[in-house]
Protein backbone atom coordinates (compact mmCIF):
# COMPACT_ATOMS: atom_id res chain seq x y z
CA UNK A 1 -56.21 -51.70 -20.37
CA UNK A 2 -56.66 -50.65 -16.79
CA UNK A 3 -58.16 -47.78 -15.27
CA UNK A 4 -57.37 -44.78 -12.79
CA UNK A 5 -59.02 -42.12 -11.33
CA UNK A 6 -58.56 -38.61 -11.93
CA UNK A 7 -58.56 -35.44 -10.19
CA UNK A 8 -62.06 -34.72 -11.10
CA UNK A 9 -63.14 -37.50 -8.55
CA UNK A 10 -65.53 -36.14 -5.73
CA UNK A 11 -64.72 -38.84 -3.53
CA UNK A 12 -68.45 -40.40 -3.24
CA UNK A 13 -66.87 -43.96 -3.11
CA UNK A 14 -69.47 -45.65 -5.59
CA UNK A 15 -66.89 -47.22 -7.56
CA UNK A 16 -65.42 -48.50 -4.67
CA UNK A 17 -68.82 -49.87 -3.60
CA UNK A 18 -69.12 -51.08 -7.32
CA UNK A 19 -65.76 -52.71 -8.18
CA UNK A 20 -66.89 -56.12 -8.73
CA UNK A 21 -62.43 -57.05 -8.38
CA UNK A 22 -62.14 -55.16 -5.16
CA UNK A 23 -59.21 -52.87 -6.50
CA UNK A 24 -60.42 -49.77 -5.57
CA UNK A 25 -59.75 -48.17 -2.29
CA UNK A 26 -59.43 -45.05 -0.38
CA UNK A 27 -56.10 -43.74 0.67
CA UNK A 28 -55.63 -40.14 2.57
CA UNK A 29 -59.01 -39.07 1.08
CA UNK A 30 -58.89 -40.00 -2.65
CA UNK A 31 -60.02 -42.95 -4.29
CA UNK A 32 -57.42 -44.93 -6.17
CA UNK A 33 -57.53 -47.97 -8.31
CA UNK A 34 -55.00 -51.15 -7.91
CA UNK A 35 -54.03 -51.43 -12.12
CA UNK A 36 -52.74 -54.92 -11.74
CA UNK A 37 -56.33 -55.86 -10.30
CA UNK A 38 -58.44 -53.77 -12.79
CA UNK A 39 -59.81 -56.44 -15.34
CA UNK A 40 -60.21 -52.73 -17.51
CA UNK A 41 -62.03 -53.28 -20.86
CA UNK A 42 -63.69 -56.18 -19.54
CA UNK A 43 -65.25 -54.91 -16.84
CA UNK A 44 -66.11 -50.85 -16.70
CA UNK A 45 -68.89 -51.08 -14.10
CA UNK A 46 -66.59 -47.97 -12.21
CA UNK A 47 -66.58 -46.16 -15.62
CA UNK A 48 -70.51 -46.48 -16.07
CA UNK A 49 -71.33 -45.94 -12.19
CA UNK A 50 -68.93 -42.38 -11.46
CA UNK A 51 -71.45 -39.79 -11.82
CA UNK A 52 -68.89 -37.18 -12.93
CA UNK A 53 -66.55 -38.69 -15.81
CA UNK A 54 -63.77 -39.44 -13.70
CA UNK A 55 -62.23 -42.50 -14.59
CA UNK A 56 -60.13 -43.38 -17.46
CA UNK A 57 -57.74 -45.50 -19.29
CA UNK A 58 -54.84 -45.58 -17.35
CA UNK A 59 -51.45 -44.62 -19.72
């Protein structure tokens, strides 16, 4: 299961930074995460590095 990033996001850019699959990026300001990059369960180095909670299993 993928991830995304919710509104709680304070745009730092960490998981960006730490997205060893390069599918996050920054569009008009907010941080967003490609799902049909995001290698989701297997990965969650964005989920342990976002210092405020605010990524999740994408629906």
């Amino acid at each position: 299961m993928a991830f995304r990033i919710n509104e709680e996001c304070i745009s730092c850019g960490l998981c960006e930074a730490t997205c060893p699959n390069e599918c996050i990026s920054e569009v008009d300001g907010v941080f967003v995460i490609d799902e049909s990059k995001c290698a989701g369960d297997i990965c969650k180095e964005c989920v342990d590095m976002c210092p405020v909670g605010a990524i999740e299993p994408a629906e």
